[in-house]
C-alpha atoms as a PDB file:
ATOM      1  CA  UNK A   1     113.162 117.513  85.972  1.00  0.00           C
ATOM      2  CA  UNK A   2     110.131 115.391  87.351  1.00  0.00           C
ATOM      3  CA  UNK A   3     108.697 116.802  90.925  1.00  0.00           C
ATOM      4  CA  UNK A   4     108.545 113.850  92.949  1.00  0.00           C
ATOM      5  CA  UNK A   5     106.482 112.765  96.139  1.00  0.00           C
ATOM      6  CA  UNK A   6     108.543 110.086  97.608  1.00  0.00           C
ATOM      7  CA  UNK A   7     107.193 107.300  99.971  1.00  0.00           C
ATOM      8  CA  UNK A   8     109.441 104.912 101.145  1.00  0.00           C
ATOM      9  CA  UNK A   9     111.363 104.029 104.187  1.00  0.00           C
ATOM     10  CA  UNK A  10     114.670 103.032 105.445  1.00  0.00           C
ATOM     11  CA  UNK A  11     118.044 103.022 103.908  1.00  0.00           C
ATOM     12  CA  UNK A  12     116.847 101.827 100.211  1.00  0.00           C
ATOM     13  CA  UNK A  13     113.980 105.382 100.699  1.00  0.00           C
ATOM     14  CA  UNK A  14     117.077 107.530 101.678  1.00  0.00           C
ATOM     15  CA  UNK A  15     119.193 106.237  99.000  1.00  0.00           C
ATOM     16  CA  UNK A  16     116.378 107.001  96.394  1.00  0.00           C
ATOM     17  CA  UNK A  17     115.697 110.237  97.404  1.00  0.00           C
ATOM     18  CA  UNK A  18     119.397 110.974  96.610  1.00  0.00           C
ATOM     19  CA  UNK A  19     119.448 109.378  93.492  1.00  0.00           C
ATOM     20  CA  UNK A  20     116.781 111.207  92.227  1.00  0.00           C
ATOM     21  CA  UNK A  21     117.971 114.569  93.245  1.00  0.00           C
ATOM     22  CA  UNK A  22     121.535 113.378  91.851  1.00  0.00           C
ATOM     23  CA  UNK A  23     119.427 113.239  88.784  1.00  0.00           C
ATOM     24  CA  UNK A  24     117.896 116.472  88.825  1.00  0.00           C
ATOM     25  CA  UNK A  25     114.487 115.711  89.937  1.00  0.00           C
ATOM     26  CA  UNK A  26     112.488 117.741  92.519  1.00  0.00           C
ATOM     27  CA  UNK A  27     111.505 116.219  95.970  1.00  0.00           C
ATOM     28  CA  UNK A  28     108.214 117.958  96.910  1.00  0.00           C
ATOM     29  CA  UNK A  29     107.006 115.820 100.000  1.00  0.00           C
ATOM     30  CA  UNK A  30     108.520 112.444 101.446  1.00  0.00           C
ATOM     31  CA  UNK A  31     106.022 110.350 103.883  1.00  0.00           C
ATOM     32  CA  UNK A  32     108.322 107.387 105.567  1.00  0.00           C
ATOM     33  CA  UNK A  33     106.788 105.988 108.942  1.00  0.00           C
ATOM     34  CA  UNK A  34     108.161 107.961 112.378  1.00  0.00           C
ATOM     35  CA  UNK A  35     110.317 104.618 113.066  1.00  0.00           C
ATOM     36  CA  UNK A  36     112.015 101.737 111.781  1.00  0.00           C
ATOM     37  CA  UNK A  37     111.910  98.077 112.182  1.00  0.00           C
ATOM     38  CA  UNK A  38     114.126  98.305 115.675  1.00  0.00           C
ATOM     39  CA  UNK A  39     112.583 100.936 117.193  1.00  0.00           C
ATOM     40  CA  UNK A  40     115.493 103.708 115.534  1.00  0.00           C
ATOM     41  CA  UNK A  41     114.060 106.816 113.546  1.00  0.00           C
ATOM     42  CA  UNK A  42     113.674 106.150 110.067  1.00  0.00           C
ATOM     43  CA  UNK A  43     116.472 106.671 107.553  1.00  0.00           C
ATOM     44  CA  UNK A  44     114.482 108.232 105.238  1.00  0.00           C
ATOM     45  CA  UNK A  45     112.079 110.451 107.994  1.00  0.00           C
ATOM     46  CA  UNK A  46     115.613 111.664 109.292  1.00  0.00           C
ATOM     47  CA  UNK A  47     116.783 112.464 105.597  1.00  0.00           C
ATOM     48  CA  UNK A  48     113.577 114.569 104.589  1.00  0.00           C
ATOM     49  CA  UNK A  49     113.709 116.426 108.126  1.00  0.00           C
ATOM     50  CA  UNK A  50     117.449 117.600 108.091  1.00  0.00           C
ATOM     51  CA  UNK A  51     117.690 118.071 104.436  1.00  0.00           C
ATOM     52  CA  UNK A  52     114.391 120.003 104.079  1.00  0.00           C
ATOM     53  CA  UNK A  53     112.041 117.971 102.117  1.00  0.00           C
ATOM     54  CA  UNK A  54     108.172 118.296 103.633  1.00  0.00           C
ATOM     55  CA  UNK A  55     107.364 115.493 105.375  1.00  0.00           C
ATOM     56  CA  UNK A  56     104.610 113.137 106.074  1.00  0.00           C
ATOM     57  CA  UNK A  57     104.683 110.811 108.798  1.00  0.00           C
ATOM     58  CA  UNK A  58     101.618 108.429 108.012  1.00  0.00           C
ATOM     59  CA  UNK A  59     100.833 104.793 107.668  1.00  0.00           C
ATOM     60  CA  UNK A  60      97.939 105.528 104.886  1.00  0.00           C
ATOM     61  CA  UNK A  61      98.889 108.391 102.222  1.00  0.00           C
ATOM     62  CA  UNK A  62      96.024 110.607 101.925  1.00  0.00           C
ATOM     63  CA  UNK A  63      95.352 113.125  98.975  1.00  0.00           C
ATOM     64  CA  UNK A  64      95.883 116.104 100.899  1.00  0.00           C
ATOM     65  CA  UNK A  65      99.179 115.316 101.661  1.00  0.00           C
ATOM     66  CA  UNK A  66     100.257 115.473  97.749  1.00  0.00           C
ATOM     67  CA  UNK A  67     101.099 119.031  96.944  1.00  0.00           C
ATOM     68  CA  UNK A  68      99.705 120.364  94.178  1.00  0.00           C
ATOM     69  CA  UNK A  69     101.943 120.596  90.724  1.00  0.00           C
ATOM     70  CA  UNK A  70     103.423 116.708  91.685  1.00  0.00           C
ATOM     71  CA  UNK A  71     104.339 114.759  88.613  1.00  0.00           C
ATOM     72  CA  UNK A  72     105.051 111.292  90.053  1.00  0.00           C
ATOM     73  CA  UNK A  73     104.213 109.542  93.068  1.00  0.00           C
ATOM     74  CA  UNK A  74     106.818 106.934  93.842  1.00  0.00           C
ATOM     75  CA  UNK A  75     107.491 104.327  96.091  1.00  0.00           C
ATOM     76  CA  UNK A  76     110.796 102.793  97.269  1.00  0.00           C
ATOM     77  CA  UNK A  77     110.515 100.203 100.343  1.00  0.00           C
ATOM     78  CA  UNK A  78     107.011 101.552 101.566  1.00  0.00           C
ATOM     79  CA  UNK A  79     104.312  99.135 102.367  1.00  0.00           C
ATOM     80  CA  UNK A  80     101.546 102.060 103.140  1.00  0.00           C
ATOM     81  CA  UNK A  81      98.539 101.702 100.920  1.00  0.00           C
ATOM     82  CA  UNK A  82      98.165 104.358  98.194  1.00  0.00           C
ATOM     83  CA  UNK A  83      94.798 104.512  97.324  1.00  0.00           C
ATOM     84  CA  UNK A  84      93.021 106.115  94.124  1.00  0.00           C
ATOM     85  CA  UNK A  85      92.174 109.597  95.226  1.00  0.00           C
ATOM     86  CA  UNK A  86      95.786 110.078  96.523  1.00  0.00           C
ATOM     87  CA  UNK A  87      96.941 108.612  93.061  1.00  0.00           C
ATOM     88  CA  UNK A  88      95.183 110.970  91.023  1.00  0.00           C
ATOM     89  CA  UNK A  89      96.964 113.798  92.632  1.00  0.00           C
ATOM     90  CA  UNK A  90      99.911 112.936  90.082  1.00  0.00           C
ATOM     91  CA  UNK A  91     100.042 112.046  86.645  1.00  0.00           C
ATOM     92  CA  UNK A  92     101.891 109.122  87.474  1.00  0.00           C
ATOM     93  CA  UNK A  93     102.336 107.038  90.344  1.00  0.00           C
ATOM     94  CA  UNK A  94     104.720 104.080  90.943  1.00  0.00           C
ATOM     95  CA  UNK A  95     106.727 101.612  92.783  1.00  0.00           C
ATOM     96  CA  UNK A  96     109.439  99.087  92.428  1.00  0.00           C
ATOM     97  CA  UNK A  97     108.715  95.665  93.631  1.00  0.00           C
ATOM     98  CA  UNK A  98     112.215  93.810  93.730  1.00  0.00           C
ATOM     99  CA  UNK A  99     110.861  90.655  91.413  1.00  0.00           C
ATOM    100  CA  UNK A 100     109.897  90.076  87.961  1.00  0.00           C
ATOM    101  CA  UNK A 101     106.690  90.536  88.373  1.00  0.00           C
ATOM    102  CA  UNK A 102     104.016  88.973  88.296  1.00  0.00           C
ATOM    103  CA  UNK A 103     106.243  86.124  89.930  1.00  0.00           C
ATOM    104  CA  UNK A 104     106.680  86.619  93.620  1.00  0.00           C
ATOM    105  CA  UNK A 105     104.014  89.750  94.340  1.00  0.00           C
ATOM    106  CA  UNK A 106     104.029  90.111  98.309  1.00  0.00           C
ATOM    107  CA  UNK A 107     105.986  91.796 100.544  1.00  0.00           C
ATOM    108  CA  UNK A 108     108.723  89.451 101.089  1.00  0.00           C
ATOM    109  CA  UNK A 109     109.441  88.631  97.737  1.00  0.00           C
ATOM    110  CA  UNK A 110     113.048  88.907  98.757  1.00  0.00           C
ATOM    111  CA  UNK A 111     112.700  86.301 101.183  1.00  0.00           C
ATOM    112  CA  UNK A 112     110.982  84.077  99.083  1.00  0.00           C
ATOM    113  CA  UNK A 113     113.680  84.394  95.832  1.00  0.00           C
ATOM    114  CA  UNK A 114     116.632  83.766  97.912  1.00  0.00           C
ATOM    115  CA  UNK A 115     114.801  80.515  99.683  1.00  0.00           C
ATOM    116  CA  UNK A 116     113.554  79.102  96.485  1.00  0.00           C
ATOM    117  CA  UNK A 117     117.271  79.291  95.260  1.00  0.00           C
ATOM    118  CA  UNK A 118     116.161  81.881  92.446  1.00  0.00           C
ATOM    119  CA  UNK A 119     118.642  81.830  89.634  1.00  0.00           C
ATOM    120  CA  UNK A 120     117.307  84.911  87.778  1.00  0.00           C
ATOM    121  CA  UNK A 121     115.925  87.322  89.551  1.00  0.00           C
ATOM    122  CA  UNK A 122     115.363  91.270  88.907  1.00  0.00           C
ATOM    123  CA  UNK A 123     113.202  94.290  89.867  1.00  0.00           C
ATOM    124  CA  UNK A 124     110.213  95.755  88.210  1.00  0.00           C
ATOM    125  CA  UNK A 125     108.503  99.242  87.810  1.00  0.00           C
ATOM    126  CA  UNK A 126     105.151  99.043  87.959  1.00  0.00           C
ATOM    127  CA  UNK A 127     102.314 101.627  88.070  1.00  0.00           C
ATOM    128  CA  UNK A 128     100.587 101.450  91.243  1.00  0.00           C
ATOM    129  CA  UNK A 129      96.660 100.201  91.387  1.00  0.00           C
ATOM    130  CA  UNK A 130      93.895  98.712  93.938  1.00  0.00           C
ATOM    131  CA  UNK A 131      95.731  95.619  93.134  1.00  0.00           C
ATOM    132  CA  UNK A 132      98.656  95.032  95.606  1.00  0.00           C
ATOM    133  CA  UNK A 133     101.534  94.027  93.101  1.00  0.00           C
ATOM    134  CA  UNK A 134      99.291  93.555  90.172  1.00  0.00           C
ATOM    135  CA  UNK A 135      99.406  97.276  88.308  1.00  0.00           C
ATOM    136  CA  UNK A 136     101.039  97.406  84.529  1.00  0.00           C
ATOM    137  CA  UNK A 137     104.660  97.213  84.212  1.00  0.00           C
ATOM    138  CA  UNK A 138     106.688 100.087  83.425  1.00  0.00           C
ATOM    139  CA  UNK A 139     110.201  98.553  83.439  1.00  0.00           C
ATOM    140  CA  UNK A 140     111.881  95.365  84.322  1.00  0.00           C
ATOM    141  CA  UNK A 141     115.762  94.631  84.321  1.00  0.00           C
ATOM    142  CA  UNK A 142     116.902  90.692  85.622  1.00  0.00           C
ATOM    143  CA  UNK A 143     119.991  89.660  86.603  1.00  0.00           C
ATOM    144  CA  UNK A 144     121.621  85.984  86.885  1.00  0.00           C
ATOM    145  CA  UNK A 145     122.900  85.094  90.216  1.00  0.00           C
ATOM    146  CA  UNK A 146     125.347  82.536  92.116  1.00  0.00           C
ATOM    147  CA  UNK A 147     124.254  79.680  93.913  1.00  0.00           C
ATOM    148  CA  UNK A 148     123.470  79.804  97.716  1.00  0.00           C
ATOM    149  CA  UNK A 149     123.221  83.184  98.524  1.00  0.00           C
ATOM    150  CA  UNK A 150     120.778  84.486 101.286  1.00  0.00           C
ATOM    151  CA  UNK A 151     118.253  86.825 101.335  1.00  0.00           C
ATOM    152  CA  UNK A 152     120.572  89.475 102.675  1.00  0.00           C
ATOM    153  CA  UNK A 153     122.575  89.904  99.736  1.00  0.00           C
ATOM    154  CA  UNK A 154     120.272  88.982  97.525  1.00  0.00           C
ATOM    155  CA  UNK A 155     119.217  92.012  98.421  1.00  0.00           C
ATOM    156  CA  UNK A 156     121.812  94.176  99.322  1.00  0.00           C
ATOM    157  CA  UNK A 157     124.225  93.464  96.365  1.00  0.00           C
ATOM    158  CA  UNK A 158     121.467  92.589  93.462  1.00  0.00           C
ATOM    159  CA  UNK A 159     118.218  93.772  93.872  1.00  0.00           C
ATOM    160  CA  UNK A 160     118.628  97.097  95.496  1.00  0.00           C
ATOM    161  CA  UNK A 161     121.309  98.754  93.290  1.00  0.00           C
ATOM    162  CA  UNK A 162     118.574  97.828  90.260  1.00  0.00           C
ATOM    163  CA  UNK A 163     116.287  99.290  92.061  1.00  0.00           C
ATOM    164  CA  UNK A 164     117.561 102.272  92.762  1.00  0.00           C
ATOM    165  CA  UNK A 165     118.388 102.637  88.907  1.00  0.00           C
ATOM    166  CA  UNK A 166     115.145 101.728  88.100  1.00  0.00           C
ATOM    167  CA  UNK A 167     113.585 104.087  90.055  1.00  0.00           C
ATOM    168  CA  UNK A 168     116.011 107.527  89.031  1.00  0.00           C
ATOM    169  CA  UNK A 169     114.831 106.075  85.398  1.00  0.00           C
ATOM    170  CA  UNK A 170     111.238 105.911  86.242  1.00  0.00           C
ATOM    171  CA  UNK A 171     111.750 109.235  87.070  1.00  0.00           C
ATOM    172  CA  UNK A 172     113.707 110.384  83.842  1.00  0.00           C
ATOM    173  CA  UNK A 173     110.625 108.362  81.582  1.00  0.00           C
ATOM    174  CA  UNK A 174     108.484 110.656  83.171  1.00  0.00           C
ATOM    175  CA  UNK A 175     110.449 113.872  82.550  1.00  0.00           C
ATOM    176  CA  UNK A 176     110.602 112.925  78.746  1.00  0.00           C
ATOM    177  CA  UNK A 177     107.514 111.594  78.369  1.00  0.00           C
ATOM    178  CA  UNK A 178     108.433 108.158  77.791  1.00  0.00           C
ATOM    179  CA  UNK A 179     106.111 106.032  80.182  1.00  0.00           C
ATOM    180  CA  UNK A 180     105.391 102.562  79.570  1.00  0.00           C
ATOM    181  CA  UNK A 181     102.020 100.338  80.310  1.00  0.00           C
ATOM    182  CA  UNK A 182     102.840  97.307  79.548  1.00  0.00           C
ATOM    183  CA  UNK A 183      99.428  94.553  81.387  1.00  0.00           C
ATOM    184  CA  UNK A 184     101.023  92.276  83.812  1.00  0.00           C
ATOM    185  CA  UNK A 185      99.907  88.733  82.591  1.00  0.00           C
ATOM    186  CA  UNK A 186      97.709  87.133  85.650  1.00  0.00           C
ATOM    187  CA  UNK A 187      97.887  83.540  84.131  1.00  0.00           C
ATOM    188  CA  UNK A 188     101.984  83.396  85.740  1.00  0.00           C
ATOM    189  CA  UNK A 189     101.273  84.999  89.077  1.00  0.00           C
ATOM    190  CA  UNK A 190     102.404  83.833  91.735  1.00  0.00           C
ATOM    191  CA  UNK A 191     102.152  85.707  95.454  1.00  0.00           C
ATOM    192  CA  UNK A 192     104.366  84.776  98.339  1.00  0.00           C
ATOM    193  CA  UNK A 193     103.268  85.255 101.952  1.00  0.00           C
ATOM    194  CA  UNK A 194     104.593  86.876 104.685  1.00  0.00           C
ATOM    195  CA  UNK A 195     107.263  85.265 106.689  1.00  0.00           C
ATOM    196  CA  UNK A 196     106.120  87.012 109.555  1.00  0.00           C
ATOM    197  CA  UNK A 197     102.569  84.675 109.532  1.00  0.00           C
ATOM    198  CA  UNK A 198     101.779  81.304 110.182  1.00  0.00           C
ATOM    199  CA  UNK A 199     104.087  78.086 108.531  1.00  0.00           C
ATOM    200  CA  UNK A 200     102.254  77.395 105.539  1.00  0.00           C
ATOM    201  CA  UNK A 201     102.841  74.235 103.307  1.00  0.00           C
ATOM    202  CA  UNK A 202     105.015  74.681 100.165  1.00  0.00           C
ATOM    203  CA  UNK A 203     106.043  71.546  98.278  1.00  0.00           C
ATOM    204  CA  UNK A 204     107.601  73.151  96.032  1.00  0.00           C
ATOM    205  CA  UNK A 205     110.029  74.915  98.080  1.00  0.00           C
ATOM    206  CA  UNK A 206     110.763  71.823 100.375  1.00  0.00           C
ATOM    207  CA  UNK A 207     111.433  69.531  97.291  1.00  0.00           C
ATOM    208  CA  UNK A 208     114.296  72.208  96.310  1.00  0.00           C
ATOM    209  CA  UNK A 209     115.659  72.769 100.145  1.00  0.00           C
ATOM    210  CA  UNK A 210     115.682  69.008 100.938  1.00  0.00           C
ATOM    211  CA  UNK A 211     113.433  70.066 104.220  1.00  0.00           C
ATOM    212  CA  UNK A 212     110.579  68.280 105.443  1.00  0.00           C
ATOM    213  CA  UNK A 213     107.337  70.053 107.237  1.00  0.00           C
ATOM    214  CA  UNK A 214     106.333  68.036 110.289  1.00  0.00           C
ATOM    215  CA  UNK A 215     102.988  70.172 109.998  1.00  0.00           C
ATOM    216  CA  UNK A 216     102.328  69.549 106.495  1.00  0.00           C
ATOM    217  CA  UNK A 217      98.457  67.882 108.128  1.00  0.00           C
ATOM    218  CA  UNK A 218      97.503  70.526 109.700  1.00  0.00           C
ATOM    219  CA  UNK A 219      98.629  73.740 106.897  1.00  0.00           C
ATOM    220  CA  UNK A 220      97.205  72.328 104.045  1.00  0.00           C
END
């Protein structure tokens, strides 16, 4: 059994914190944000509050919020910074980032597989570090995928289910003392922004869409 502060949000947060549990692990805090994308509680605020995990509603994790005696800190759909005093409350601390890292670090890596027409994609465990994306791997698992599909499920029928595995045997590494560091290699990184910002220019992605940017001037 690994006890477990979970930070995450949404559906893919609440489904973690069951899988883990499932497993055997201990939940000792969860922090998720107060609401969700549309304005709804969150999944995974609702989960900790009515099945009687301590909870954190916070946008930055601080150290005091860590009980004492955690093993692992782990992340599943959270986008709150975890900085290094609130890591060192835990042996361990990680996240899954649904790429194979270092390709596609950011936080829409999703996104950015499903318009690139990714062939191989896959999740990755990584241990969590003052570099967004960028801390050692712990795990990776890839997965070959059909032509054409959107980001939607590319996410919902490939990269979450790994996830979710990934993370229960994040969890189980750390119970049996089995960790891995393994340095992500900086030379192949690439980092995709959000879709949220401004239309940037990216040949590469055009050339395999067959879409032109009328704004191609002024983004470069």
């Amino acid at each position: 059994m690994t006890r477990i502060f979970l930070a995450g949000s949404g559906w893919f947060g609440r489904q973690a914190a069951e899988r883990l549990i499932d497993r055997g692990h201990r939940i000792v805090g969860v922090a998720a944000p107060e609401r969700g994308r549309r304005g709804k509680a969150d999944l995974l605020a609702l989960w900790a509050i009515y099945g009687g995990a301590p909870l954190t509603v916070v946008s930055t994790l601080t150290p005091e919020a860590v009980p004492e005696g955690t093993e692992l800190i782990l992340t599943a759909h959270s986008h709150a910074f975890i900085g290094a005093r609130t890591r060192a409350r835990a042996p361990y601390a990680m996240g899954y980032h649904p790429s194979l890292l270092p390709l596609h670090r950011g936080r829409d890596a999703v996104r950015w597989q499903a318009r690139m027409g990714e062939r191989v994609v896959g999740g990755s465990i990584y241990h969590l570090t003052d570099r967004v994306d960028g801390g050692p791997l712990h795990d990776q698992r890839h997965v070959v995928i059909p032509p054409g599909i959107d980001h939607r499920h590319l996410w919902r029928e490939y990269l979450s289910p790994i996830g979710l595995d990934m993370l229960a045997a994040a969890a189980d590494a750390v119970a049996s003392g089995d960790v891995r560091v393994i340095p992500q290699d900086d030379r192949l990184a690439t980092w995709e922004p959000s879709f949220d910002g401004a239309p940037l220019y990216r040949p590469e992605v055009l050339q395999l869409t067959g879409t032109r940017n009328h704004q191609q001037g002024d983004n470069q």
